[in-house]
N, C-alpha and C. Protein backbone atom coordinates (compact mmCIF):
# COMPACT_ATOMS: atom_id res chain seq x y z
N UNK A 1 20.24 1.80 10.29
CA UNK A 1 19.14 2.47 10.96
C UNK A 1 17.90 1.60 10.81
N UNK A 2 17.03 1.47 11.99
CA UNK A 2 16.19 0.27 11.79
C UNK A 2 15.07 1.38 11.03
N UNK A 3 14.31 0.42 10.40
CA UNK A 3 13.09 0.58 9.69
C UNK A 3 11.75 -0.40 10.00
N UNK A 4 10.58 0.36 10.00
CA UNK A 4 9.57 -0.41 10.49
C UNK A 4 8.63 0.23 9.98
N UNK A 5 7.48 -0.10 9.96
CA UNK A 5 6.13 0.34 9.14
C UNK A 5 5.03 0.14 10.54
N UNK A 6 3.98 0.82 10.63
CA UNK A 6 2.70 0.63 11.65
C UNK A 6 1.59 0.62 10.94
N UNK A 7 0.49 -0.65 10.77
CA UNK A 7 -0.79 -0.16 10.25
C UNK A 7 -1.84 -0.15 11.56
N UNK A 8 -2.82 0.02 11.21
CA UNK A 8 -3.83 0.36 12.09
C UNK A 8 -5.56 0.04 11.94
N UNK A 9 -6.24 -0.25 12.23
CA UNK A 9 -7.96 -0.15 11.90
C UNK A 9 -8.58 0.72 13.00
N UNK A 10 -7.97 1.64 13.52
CA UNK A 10 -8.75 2.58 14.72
C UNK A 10 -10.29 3.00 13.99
N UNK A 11 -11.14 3.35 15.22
CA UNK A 11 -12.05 3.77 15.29
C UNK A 11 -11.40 5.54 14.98
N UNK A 12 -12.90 6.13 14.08
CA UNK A 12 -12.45 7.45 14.28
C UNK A 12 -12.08 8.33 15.49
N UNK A 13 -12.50 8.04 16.22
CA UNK A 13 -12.66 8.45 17.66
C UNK A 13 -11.22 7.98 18.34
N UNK A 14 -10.78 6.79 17.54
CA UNK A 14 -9.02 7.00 18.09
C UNK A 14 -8.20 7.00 17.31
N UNK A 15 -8.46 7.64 16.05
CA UNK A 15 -7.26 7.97 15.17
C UNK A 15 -6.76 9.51 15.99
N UNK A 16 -5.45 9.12 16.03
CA UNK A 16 -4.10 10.20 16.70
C UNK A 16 -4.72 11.66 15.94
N UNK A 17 -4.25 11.94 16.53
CA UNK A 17 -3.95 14.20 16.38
C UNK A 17 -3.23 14.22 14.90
N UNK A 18 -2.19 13.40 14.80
CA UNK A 18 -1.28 13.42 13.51
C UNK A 18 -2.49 13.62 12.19
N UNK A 19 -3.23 12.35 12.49
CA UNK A 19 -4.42 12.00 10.96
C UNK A 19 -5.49 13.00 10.95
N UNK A 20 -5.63 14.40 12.29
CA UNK A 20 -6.94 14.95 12.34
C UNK A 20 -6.65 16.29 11.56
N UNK A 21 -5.38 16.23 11.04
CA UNK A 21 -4.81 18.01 10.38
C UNK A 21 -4.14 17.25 9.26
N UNK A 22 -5.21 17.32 8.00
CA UNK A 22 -4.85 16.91 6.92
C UNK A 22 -4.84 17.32 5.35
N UNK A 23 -3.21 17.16 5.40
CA UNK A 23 -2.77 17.25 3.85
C UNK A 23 -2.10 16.64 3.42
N UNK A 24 -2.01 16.03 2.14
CA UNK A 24 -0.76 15.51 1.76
C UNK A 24 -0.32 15.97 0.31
N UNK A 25 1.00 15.33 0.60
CA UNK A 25 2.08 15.93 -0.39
C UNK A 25 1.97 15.08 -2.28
N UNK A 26 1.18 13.98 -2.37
CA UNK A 26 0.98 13.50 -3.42
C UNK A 26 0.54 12.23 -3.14
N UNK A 27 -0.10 11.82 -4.21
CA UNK A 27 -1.15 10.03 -4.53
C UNK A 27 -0.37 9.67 -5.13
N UNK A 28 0.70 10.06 -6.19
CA UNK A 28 1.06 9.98 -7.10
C UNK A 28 2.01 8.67 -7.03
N UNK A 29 3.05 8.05 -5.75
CA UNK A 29 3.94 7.77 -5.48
C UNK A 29 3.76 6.26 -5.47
N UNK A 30 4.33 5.68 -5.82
CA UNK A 30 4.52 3.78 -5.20
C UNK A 30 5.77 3.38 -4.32
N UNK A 31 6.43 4.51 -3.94
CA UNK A 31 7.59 4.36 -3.41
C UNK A 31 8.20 5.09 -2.12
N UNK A 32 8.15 5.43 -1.45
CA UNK A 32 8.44 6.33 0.01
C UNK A 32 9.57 6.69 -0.93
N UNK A 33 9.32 8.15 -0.92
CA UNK A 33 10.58 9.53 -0.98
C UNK A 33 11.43 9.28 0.08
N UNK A 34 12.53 10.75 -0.42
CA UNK A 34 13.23 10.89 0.79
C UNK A 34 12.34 12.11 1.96
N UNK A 35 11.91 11.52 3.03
CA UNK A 35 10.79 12.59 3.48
C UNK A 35 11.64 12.84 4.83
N UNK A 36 10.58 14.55 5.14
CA UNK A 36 10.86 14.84 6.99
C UNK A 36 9.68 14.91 7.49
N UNK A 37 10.35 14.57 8.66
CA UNK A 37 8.97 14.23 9.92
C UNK A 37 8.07 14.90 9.50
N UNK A 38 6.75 14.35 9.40
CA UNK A 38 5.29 14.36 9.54
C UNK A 38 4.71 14.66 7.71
N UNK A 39 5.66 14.39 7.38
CA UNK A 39 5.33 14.03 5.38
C UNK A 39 4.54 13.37 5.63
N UNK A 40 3.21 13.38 4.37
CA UNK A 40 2.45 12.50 4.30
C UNK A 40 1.64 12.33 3.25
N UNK A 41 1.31 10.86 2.67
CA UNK A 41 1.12 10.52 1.03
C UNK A 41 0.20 9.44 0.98
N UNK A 42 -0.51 9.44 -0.21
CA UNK A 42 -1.04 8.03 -0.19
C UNK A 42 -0.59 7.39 -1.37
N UNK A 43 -0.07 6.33 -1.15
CA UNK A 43 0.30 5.54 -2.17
C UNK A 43 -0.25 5.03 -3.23
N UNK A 44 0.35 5.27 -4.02
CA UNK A 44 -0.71 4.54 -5.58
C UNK A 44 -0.14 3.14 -6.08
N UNK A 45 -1.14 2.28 -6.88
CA UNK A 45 -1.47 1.43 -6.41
C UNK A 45 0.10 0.98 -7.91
N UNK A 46 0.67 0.01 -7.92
CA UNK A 46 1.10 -1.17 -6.91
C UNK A 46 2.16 -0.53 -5.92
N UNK A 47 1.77 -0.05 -4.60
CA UNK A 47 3.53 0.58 -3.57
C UNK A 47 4.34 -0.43 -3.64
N UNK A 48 4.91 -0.67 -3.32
CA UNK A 48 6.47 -1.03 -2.95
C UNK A 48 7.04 -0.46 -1.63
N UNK A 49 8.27 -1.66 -1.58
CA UNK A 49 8.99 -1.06 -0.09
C UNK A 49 8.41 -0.86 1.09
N UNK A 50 8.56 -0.08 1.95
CA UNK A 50 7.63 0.44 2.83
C UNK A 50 6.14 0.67 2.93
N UNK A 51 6.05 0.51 1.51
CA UNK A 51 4.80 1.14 1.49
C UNK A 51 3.93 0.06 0.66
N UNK A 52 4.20 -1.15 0.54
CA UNK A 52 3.62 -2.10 0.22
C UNK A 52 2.41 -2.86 0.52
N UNK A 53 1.53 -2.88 0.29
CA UNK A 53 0.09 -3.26 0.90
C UNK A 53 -0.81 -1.68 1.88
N UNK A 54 -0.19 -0.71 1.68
CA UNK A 54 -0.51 0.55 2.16
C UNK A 54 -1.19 1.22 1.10
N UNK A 55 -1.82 0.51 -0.34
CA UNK A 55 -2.24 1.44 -1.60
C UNK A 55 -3.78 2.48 -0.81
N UNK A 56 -3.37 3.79 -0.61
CA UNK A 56 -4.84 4.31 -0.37
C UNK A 56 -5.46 4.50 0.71
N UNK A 57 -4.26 4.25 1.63
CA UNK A 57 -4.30 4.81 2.77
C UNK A 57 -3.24 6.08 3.07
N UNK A 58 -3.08 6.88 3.91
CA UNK A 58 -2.32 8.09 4.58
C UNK A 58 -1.41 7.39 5.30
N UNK A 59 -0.50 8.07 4.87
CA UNK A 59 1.30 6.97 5.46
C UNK A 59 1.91 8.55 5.68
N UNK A 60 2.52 8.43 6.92
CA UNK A 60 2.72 9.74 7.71
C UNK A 60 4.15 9.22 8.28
N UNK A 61 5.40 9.98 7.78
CA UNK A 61 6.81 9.93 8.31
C UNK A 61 7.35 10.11 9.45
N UNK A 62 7.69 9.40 10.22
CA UNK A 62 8.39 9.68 11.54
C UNK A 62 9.58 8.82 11.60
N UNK A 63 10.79 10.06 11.94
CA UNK A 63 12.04 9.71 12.52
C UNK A 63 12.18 9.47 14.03
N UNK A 64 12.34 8.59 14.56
CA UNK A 64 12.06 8.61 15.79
C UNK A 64 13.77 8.40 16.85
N UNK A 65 13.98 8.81 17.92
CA UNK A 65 15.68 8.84 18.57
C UNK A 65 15.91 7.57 18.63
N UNK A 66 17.05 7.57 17.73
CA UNK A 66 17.95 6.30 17.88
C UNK A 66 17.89 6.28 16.01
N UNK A 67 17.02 6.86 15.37
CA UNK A 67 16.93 6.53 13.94
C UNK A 67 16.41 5.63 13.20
N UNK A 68 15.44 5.10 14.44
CA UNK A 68 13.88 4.67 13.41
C UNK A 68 13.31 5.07 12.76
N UNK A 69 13.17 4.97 11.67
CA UNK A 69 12.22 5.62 10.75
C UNK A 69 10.92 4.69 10.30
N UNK A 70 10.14 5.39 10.42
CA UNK A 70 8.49 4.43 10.70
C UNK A 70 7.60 5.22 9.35
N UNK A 71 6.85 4.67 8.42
CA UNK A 71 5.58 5.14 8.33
C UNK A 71 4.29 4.70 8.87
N UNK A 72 3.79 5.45 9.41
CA UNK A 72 2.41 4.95 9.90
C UNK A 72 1.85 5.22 9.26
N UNK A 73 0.97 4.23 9.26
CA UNK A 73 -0.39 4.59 8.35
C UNK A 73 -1.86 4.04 8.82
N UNK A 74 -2.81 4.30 8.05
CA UNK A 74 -3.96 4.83 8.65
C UNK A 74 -5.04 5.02 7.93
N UNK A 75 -6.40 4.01 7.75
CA UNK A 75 -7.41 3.67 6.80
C UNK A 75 -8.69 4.29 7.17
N UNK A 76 -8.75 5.69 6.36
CA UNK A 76 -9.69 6.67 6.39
C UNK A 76 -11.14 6.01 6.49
N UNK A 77 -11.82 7.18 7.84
CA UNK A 77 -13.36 6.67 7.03
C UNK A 77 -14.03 7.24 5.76
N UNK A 78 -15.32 6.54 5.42
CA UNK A 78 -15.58 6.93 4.15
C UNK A 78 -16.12 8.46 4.35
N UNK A 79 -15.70 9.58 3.31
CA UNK A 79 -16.08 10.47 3.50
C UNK A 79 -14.96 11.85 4.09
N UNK A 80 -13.72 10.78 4.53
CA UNK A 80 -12.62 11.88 4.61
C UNK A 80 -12.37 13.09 3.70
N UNK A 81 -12.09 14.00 3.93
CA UNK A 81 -11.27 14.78 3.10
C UNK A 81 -9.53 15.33 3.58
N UNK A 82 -8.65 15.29 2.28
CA UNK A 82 -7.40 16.07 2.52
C UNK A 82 -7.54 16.43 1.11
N UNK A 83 -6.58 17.57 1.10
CA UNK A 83 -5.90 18.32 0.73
C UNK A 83 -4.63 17.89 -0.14
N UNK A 84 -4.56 17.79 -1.27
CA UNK A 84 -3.46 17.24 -2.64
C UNK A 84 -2.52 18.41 -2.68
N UNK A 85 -1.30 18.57 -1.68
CA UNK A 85 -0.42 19.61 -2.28
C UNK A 85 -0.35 20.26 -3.84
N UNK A 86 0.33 18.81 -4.36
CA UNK A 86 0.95 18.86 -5.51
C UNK A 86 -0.22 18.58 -6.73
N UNK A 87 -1.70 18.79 -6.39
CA UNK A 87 -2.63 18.99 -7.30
C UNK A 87 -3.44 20.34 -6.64
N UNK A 88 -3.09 20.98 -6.03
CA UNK A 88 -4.13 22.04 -5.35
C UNK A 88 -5.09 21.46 -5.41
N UNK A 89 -5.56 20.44 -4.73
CA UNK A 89 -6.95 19.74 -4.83
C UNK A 89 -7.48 19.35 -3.66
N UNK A 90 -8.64 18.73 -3.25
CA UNK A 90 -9.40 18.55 -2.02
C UNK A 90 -9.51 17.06 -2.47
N UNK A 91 -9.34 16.03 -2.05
CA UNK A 91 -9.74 14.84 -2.60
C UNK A 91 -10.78 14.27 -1.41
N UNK A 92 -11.80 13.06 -1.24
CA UNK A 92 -12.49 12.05 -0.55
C UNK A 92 -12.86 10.88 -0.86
N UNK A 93 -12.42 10.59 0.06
CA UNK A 93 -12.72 8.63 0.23
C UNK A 93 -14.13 8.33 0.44
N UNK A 94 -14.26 7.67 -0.85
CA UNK A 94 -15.60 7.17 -0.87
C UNK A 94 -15.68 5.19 -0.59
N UNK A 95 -14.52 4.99 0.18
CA UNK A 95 -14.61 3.93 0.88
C UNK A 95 -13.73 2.92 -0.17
N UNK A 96 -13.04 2.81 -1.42
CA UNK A 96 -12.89 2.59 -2.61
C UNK A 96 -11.65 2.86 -2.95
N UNK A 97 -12.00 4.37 -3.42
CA UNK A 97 -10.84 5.28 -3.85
C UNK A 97 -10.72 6.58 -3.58
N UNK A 98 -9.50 7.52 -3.79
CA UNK A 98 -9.80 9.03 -3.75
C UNK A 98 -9.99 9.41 -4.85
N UNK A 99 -11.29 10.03 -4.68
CA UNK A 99 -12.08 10.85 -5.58
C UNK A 99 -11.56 12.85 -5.52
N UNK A 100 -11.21 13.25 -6.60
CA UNK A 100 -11.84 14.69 -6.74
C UNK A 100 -12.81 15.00 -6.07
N UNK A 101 -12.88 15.92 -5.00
CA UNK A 101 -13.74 16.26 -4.21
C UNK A 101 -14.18 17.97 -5.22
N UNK A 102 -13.03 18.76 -4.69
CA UNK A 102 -13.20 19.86 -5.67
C UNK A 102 -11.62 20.34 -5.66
N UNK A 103 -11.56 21.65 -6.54
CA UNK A 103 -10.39 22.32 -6.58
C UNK A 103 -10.86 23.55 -6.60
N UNK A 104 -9.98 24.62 -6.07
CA UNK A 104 -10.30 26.38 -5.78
C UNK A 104 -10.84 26.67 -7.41
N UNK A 105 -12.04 27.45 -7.30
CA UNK A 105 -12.28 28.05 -8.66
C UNK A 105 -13.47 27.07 -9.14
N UNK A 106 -13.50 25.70 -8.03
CA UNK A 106 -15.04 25.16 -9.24
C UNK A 106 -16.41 25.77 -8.45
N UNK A 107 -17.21 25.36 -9.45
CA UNK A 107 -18.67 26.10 -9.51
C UNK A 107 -19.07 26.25 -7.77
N UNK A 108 -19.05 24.89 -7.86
CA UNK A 108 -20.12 24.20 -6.57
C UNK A 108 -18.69 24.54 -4.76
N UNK A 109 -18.31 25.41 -4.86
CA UNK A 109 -17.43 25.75 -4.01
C UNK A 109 -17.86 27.00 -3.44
N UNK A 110 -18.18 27.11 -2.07
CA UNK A 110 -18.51 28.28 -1.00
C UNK A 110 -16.99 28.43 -0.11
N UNK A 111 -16.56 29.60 0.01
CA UNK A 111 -15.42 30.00 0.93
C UNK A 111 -15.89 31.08 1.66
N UNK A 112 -15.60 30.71 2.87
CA UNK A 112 -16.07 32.35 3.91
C UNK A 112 -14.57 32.28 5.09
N UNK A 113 -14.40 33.25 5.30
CA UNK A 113 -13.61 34.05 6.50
C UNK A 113 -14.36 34.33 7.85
N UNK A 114 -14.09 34.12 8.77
CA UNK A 114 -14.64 34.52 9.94
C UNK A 114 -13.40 35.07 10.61
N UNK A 115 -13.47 35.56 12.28
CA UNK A 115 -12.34 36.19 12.79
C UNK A 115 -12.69 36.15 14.25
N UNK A 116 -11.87 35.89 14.81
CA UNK A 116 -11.92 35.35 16.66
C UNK A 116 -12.61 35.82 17.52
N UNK A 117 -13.19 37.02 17.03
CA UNK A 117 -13.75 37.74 18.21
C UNK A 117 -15.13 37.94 18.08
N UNK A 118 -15.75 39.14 16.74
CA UNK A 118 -16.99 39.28 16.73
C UNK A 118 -17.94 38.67 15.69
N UNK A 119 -17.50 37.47 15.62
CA UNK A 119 -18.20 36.64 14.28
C UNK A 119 -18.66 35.52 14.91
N UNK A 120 -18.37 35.65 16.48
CA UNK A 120 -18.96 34.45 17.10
C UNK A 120 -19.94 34.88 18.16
N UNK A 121 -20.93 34.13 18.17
CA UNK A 121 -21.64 34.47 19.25
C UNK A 121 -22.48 33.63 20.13
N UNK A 122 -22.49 34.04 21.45
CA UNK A 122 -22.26 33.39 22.68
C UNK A 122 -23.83 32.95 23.15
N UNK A 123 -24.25 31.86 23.18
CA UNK A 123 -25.43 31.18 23.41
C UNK A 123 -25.41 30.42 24.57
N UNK A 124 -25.90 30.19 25.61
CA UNK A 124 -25.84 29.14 26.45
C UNK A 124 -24.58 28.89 26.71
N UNK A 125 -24.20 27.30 26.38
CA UNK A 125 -22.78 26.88 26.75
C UNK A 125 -22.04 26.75 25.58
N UNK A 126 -22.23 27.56 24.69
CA UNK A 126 -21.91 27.14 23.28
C UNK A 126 -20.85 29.02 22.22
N UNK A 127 -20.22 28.87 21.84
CA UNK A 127 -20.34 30.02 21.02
C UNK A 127 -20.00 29.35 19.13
N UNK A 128 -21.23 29.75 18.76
CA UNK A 128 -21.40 29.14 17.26
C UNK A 128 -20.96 30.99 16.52
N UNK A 129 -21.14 30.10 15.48
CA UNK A 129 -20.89 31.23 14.14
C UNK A 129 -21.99 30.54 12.63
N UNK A 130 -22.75 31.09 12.02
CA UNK A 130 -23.31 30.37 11.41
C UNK A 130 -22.90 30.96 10.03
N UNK A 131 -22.83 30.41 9.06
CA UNK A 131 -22.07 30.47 7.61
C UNK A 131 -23.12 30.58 6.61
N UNK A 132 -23.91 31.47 6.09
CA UNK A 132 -24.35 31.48 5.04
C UNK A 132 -24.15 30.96 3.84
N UNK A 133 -24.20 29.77 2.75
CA UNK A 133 -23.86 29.79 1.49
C UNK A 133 -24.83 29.71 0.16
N UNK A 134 -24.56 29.58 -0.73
CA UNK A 134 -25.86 29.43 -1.82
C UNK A 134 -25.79 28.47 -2.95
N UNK A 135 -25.79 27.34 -2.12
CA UNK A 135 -25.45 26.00 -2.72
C UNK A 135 -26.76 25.05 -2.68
N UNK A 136 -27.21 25.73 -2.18
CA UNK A 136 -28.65 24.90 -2.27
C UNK A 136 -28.47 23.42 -2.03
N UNK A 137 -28.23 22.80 -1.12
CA UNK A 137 -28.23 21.48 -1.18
C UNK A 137 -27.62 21.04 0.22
N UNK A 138 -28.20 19.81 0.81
CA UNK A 138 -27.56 19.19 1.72
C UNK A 138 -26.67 18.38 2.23
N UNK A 139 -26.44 18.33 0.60
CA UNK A 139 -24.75 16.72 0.60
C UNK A 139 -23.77 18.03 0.26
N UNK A 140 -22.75 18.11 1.52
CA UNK A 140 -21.89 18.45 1.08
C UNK A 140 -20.67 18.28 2.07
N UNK A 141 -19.54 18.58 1.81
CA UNK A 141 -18.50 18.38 2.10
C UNK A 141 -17.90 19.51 2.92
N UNK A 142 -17.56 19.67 4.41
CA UNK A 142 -16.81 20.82 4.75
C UNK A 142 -14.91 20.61 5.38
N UNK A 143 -14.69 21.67 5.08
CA UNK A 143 -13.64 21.74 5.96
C UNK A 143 -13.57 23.19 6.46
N UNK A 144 -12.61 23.38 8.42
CA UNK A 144 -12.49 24.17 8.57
C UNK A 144 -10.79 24.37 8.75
N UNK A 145 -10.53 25.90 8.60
CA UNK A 145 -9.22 25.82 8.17
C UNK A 145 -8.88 26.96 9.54
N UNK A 146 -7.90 26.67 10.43
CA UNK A 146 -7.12 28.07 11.05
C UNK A 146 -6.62 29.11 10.42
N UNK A 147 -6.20 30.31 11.10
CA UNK A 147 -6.18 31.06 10.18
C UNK A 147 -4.47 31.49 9.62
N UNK A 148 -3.94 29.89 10.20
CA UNK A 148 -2.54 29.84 9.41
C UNK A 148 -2.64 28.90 8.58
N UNK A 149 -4.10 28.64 7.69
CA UNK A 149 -4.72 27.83 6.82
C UNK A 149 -3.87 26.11 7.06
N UNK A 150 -3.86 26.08 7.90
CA UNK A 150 -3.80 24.33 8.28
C UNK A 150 -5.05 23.79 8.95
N UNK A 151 -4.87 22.91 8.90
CA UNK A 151 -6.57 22.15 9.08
C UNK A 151 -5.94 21.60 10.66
N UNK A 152 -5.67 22.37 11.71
CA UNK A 152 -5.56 22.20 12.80
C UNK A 152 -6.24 22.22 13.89
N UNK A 153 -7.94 22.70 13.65
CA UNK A 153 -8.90 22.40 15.02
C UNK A 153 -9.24 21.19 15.56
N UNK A 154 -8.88 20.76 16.85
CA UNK A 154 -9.27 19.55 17.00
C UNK A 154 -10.53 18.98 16.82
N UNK A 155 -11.06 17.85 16.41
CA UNK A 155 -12.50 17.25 16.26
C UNK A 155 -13.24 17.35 17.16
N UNK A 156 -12.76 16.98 18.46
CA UNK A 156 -13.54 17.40 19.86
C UNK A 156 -13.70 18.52 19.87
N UNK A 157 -12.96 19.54 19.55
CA UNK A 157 -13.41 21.23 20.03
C UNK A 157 -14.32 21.92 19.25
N UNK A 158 -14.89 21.37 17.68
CA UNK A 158 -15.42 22.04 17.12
C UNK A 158 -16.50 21.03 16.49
N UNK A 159 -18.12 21.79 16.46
CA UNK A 159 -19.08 21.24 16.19
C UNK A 159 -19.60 21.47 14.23
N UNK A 160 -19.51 21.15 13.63
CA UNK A 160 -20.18 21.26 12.24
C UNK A 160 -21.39 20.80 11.58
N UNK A 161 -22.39 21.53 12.00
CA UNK A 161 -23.80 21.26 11.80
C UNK A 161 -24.25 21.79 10.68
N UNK A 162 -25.08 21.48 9.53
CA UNK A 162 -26.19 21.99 8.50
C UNK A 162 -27.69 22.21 9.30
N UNK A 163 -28.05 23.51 9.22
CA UNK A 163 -28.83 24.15 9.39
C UNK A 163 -30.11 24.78 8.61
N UNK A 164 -29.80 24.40 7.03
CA UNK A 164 -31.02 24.37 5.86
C UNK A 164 -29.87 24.09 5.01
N UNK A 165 -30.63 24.15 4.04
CA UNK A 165 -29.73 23.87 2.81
C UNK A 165 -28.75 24.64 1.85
N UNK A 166 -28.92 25.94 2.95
CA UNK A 166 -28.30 27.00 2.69
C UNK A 166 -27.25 27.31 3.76
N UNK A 167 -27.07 26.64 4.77
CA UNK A 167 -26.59 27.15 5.60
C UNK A 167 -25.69 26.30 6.74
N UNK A 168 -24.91 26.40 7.84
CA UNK A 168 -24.00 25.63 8.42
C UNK A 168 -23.69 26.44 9.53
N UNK A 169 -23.53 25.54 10.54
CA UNK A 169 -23.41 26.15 12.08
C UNK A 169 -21.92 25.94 12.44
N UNK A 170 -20.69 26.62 12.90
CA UNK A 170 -19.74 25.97 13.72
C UNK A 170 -20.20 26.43 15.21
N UNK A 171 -19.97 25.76 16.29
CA UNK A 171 -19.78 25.24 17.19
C UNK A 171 -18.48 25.04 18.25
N UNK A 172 -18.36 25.64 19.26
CA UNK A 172 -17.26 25.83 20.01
C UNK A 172 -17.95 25.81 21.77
N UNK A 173 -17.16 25.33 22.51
CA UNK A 173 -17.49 25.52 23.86
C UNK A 173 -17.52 26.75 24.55
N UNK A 174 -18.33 26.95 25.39
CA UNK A 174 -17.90 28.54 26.19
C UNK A 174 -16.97 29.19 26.54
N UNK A 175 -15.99 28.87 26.26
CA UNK A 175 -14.88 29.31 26.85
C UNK A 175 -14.27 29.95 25.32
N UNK A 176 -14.00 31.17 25.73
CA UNK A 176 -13.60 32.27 24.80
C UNK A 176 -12.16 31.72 24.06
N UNK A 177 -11.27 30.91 24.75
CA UNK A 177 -10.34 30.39 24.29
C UNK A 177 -10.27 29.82 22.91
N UNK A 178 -11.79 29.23 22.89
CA UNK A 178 -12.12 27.44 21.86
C UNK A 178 -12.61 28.79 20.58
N UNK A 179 -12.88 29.81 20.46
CA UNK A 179 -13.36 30.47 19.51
C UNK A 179 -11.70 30.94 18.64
N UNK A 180 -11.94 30.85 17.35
CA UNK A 180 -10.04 31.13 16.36
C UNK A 180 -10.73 31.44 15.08
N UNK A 181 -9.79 32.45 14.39
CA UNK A 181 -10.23 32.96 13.14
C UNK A 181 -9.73 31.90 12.38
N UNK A 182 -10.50 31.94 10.84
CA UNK A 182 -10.25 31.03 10.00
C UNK A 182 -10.94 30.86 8.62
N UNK A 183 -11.22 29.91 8.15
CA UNK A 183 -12.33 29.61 7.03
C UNK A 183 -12.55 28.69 6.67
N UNK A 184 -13.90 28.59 6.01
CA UNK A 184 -14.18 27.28 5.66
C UNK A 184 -15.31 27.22 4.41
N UNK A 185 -14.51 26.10 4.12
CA UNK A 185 -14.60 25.45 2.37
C UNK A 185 -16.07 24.69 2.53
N UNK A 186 -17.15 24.98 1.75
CA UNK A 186 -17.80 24.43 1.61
C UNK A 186 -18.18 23.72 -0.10
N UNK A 187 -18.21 22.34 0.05
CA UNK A 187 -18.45 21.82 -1.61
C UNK A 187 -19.17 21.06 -1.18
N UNK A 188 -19.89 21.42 -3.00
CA UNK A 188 -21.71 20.58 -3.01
C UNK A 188 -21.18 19.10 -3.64
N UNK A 189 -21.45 17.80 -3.39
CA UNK A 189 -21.24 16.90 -3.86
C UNK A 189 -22.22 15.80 -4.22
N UNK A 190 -23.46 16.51 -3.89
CA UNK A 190 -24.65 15.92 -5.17
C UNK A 190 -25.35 17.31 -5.82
């Protein structure tokens, strides 16, 4: 079965759909597991095999017909965040390394729920929802989550603005469609 590897330097603006809904399954690894389609890891540092010269980037599994098996991979901008299965953790690239971003339960962590229908409201060409938190501060880190908690909204469809230092706007187009229940993680990181 052939084997092949893909790297990449895309612009954010053309990293694939695959890299925009992100979690992975462990840092921990220097070695490609036995994985299924759309596994995905960052390698620790010295990889091996497949995954050789890939230390610290997102390497994403695909079986492809005929029984190619590919990892692609894919060199975050600074400031990414995913999701550490196998640490319940939030990690970000500070251009370097992955850093501890936060984990459920620390101080500097805001979580809110919203819901598809009356938590949004309809402005111009826009329907936002604005998020209260009490973090006092303007460096921080968000993610928004669907409400089958995968990080599946596309980047184009949804706007994420700070609004004081208390506070955060989402952003959706007019169309009643682009509005979905969900939540979102807010962490202070100065």
């Amino acid at each position: 079965m052939p084997i092949t590897q893909f790297n990449s330097d895309l612009t954010l603006r053309e990293i694939p759909g695959i890299f925009r809904r992100m979690s992975i399954l462990s840092r921990h690894l220097t070695a490609p597991p036995a994985a299924v389609e759309g596994d995905k890891y960052i390698p620790a540092s010295v990889a091996t095999g497949l995954w050789a010269g890939l230390e610290n980037r997102i390497v994403e599994f695909h079986l492809y017909t005929g029984g190619t098996i590919a990892w692609i991979s894919q060199r975050m901008p600074v400031g990414w965040v995913v999701f550490a299965v196998n640490e319940a953790a939030y990690l970000w690239w500070n251009g370097t390394i992955w850093q501890l971003a936060f984990s459920p339960g620390s101080g500097s962590l805001f979580s809110a729920t919203f819901n598809a229908t009356t938590d949004w409201t309809l402005s111009g060409e826009v329907f936002s929802r604005t998020i209260t938190h009490s973090l006092n501060t303007q460096a921080i880190i968000t993610q928004v989550w669907d409400e089958t908690d995968a990080l599946s909204m596309p980047v184009a469809n949804i706007l994420v603005d700070k609004t004081s230092v208390n506070a955060v706007r989402l952003r959706v187009s007019s169309d009643p469609d682009n509005r979905f229940a969900g939540r979102i993680c807010i962490q202070r990181i100065a």
